[in-house]
Protein backbone atom coordinates (compact mmCIF):
# COMPACT_ATOMS: atom_id res chain seq x y z
CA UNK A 1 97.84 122.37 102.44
CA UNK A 2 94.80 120.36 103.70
CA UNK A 3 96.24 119.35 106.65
CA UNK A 4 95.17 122.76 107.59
CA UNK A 5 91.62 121.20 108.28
CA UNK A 6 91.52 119.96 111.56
CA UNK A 7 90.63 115.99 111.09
CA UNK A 8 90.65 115.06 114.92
CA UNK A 9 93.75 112.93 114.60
CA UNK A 10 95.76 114.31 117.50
CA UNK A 11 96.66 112.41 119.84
CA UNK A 12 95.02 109.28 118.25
CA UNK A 13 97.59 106.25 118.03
CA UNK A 14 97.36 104.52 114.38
CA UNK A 15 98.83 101.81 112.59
CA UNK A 16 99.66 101.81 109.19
CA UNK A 17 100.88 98.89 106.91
CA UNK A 18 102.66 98.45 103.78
CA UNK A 19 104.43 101.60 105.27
CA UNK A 20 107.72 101.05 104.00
CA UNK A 21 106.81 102.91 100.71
CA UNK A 22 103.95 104.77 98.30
CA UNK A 23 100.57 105.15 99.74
CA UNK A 24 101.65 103.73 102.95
CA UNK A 25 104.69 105.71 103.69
CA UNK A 26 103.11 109.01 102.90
CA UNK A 27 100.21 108.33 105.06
CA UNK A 28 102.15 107.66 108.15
CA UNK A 29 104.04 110.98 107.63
CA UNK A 30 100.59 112.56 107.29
CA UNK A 31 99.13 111.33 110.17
CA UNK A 32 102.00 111.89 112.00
CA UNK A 33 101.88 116.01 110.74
CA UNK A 34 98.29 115.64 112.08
CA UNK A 35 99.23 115.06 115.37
CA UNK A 36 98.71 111.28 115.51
CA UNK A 37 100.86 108.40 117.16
CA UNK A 38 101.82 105.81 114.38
CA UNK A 39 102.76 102.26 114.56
CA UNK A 40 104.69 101.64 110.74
CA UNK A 41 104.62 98.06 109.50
CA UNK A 42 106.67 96.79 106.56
CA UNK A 43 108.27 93.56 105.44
CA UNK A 44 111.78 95.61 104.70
CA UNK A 45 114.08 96.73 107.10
CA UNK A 46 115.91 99.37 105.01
CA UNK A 47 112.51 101.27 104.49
CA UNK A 48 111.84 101.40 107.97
CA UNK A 49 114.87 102.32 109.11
CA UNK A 50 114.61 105.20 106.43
CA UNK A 51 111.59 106.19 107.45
CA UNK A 52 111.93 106.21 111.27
CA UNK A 53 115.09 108.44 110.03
CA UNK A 54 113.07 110.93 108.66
CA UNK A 55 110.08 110.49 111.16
CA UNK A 56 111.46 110.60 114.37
CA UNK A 57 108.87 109.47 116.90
CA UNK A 58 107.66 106.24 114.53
CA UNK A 59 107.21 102.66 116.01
CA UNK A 60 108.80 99.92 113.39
CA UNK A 61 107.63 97.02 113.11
CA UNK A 62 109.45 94.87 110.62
CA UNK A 63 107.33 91.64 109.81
CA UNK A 64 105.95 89.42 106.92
CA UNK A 65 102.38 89.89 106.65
CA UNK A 66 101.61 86.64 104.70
CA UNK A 67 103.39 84.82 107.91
CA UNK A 68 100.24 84.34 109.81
CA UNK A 69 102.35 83.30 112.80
CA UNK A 70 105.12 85.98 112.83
CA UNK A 71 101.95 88.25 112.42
CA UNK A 72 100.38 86.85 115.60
CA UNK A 73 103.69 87.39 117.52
CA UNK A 74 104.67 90.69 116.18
CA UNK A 75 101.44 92.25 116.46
CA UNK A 76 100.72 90.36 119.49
CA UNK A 77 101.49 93.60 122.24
CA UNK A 78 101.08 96.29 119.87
CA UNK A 79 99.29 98.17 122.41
CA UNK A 80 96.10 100.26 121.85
CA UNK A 81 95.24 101.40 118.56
CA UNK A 82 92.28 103.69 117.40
CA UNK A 83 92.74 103.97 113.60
CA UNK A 84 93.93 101.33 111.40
CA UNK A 85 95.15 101.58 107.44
CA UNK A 86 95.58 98.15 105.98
CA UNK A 87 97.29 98.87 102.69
CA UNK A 88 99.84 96.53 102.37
CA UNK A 89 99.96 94.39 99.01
CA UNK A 90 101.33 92.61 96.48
CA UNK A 91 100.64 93.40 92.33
CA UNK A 92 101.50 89.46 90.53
CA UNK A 93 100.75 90.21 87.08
CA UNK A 94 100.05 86.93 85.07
CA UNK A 95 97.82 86.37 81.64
CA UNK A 96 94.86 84.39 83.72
CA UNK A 97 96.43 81.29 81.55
CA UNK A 98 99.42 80.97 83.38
CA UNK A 99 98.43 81.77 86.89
CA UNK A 100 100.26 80.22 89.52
CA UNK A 101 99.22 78.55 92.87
CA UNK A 102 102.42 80.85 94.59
CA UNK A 103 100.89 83.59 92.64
CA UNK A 104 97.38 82.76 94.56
CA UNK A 105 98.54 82.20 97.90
CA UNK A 106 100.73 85.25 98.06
CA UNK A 107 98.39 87.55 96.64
CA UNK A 108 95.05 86.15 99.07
CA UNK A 109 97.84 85.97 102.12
CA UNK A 110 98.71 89.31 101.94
CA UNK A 111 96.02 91.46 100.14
CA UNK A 112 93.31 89.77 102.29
CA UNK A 113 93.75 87.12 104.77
CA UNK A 114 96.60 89.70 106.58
CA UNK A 115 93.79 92.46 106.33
CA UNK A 116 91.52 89.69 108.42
CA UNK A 117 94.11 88.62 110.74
CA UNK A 118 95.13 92.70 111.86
CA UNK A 119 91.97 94.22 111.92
CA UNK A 120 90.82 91.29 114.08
CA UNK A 121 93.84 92.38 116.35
CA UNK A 122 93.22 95.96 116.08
CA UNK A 123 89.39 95.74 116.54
CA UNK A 124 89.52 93.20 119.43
CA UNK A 125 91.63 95.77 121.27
CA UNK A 126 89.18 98.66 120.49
CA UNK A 127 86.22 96.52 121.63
CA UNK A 128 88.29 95.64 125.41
CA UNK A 129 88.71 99.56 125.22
CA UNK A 130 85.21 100.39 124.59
CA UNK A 131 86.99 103.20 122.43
CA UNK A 132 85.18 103.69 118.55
CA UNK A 133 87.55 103.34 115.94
CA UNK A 134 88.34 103.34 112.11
CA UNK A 135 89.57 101.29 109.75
CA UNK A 136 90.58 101.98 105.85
CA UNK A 137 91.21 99.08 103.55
CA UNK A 138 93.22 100.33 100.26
CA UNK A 139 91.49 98.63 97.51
CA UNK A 140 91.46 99.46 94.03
CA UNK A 141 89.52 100.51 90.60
CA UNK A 142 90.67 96.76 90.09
CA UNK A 143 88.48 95.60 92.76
CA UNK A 144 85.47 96.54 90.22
CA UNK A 145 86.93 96.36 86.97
CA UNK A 146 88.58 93.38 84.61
CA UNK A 147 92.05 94.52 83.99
CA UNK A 148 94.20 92.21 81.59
CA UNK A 149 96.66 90.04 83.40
CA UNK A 150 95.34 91.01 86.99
CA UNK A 151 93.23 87.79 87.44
CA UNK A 152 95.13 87.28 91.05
CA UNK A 153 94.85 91.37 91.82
CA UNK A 154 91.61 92.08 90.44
CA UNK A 155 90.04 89.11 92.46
CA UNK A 156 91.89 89.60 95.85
CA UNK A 157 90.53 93.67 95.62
CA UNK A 158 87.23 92.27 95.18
CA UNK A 159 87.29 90.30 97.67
CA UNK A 160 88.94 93.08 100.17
CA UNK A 161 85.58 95.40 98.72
CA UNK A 162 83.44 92.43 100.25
CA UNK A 163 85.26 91.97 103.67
CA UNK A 164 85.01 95.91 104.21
CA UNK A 165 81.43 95.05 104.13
CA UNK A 166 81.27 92.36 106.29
CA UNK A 167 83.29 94.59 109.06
CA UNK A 168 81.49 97.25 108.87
CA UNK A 169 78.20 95.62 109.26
CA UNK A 170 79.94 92.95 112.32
CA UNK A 171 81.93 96.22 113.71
CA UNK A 172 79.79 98.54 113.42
CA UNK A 173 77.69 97.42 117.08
CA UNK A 174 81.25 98.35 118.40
CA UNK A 175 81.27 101.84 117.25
CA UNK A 176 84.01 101.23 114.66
CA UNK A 177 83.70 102.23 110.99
CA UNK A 178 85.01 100.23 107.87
CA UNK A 179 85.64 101.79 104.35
CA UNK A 180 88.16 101.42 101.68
CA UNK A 181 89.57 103.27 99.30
CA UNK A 182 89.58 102.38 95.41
CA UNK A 183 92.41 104.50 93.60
CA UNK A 184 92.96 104.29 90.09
CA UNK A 185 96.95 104.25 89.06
CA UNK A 186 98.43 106.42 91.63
CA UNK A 187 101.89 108.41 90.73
CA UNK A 188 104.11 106.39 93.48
CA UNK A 189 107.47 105.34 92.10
CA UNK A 190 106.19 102.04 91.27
CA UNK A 191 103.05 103.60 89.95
CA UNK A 192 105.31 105.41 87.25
CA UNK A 193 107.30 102.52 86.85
CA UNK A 194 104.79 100.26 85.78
CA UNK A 195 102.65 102.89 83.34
CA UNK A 196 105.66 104.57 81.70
CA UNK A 197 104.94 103.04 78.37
CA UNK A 198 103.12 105.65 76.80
CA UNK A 199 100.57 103.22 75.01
CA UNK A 200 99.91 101.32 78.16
CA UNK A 201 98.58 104.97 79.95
CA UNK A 202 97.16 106.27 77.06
CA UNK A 203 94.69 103.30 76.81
CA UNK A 204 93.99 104.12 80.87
CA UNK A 205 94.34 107.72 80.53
CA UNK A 206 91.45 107.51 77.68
CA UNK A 207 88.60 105.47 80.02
CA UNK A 208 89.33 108.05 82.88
CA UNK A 209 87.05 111.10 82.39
CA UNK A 210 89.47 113.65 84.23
CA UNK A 211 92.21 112.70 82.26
CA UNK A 212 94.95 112.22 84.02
CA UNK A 213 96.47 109.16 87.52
CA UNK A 214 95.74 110.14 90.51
CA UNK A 215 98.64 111.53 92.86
CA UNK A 216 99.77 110.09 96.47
CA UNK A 217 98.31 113.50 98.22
CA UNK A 218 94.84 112.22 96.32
CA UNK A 219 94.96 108.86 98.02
CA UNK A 220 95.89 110.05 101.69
CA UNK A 221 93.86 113.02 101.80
CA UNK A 222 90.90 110.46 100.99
CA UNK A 223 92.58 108.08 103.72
CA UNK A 224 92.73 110.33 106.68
CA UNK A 225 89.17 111.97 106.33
CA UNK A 226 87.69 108.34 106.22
CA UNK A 227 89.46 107.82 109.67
CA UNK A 228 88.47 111.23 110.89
CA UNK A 229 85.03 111.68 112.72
CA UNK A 230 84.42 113.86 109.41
CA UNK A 231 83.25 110.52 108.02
CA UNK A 232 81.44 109.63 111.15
CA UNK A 233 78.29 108.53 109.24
CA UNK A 234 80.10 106.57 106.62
CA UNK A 235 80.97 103.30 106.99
CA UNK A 236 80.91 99.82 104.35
CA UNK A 237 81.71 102.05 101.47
CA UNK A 238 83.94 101.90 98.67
CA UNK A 239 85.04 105.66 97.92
CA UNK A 240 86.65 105.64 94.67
CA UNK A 241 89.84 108.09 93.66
CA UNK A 242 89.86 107.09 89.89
CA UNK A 243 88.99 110.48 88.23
CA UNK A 244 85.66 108.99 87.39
CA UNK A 245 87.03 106.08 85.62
CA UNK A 246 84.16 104.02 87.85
CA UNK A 247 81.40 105.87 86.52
CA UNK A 248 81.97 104.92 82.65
């Protein structure tokens, strides 16, 4: 496996949200197999639980992230931290016709303004550190690409695109690097879930020039070199995993 390829992780302390499941949850257990201290953060208890079960060694942390205040508090003595992964988020699908404010608040709470609110956390305890750091937004081909009935998704990823710029360039004095990650469909439970119709994929499938969603291993791998020092001249960018379905 990749992990072979030592990233520099060891003995770094990360936190991870959105860890309860998918992307998230597979990236904790792969920093953790690199050697790396992880703080998990999810809004459900059960998948925590489950995952500390199977991860011995895990720090919970069972909050909200679109409750800016429980946020604040549970976040609040999270101790030091020298790689962050904000992937949390929330997928409302709506026809742009019938979006709803609770649609829009949701999505922007948690798919952006929480991304603000921890990386201001995390990056205000790096900078009383004087340690450098990382940080790795998961975005989305979404974030660059109309998708029918993702008005709410589509425009929070694009957003999330712009803030990774605006980090990098206000972080970057600090020594700490910014980049997200823009997957295509990824092959998480959900992922299958939502693209088992076979028309639905096909229509994907047929703009994506390698032919085929990308898996979990895809997304982390791509994940833990942009927090390793192997990126150490890359920050601000948007690296897709799409199978080139950005390109066309």
């Amino acid at each position: 496996s990749s992990s072979t390829m030592d990233l520099g992780l060891a003995g770094r302390r990360a936190l991870v949200t959105g860890a309860g499941k998918g992307i998230g949850r597979s990236t904790v257990l792969a920093l953790k197999a690199a050697g790396a201290q992880v703080v998990a953060v999810s809004r459900t208890r059960e998948d925590l639980d489950d995952l500390v079960r199977e991860c011995p060694g895990v720090e919970p942390v069972c909050v909200d992230l679109a409750d800016w205040e429980a946020t604040e508090q549970a976040l609040s003595n999270v101790g030091p931290v020298d790689l962050l992964v904000n992937n949390a988020a929330v997928a409302l699908l709506q026809p742009f016709l019938e979006v709803t404010k609770e649609a829009c608040d949701t999505s922007f709470n948690v798919n952006l303004r929480a991304v603000i609110q921890v990386s201001q956390i995390v990056a205000k305890g790096m900078i009383a550190r004087g340690v450098p750091g990382a940080i790795v937004n998961v975005s989305s081909q979404a974030s660059q690409r109309a998708l029918t009935n993702h008005t709410v998704y589509c425009s929070t990823k694009g957003a999330l695109d712009m803030l990774t710029k605006m980090m990098a360039l206000e972080l970057g004095p600090h020594k700490i690097r910014v980049n997200a990650v823009n997957p295509t469909v990824v092959m998480t439970p959900m992922g299958r879930t939502n693209w088992s119709d076979p028309h639905k994929a096909k229509a994907m499938l047929d703009r994506i020039p390698l032919g085929k969603f990308a898996e979990v291993e895809n997304v982390v791998d791509t994940i833990l070199f942009l927090l390793s020092n192997r990126s150490g001249m890359t920050t601000g960018s948007t690296l897709p995993v799409d199978g080139g379905f950005l390109a066309t």
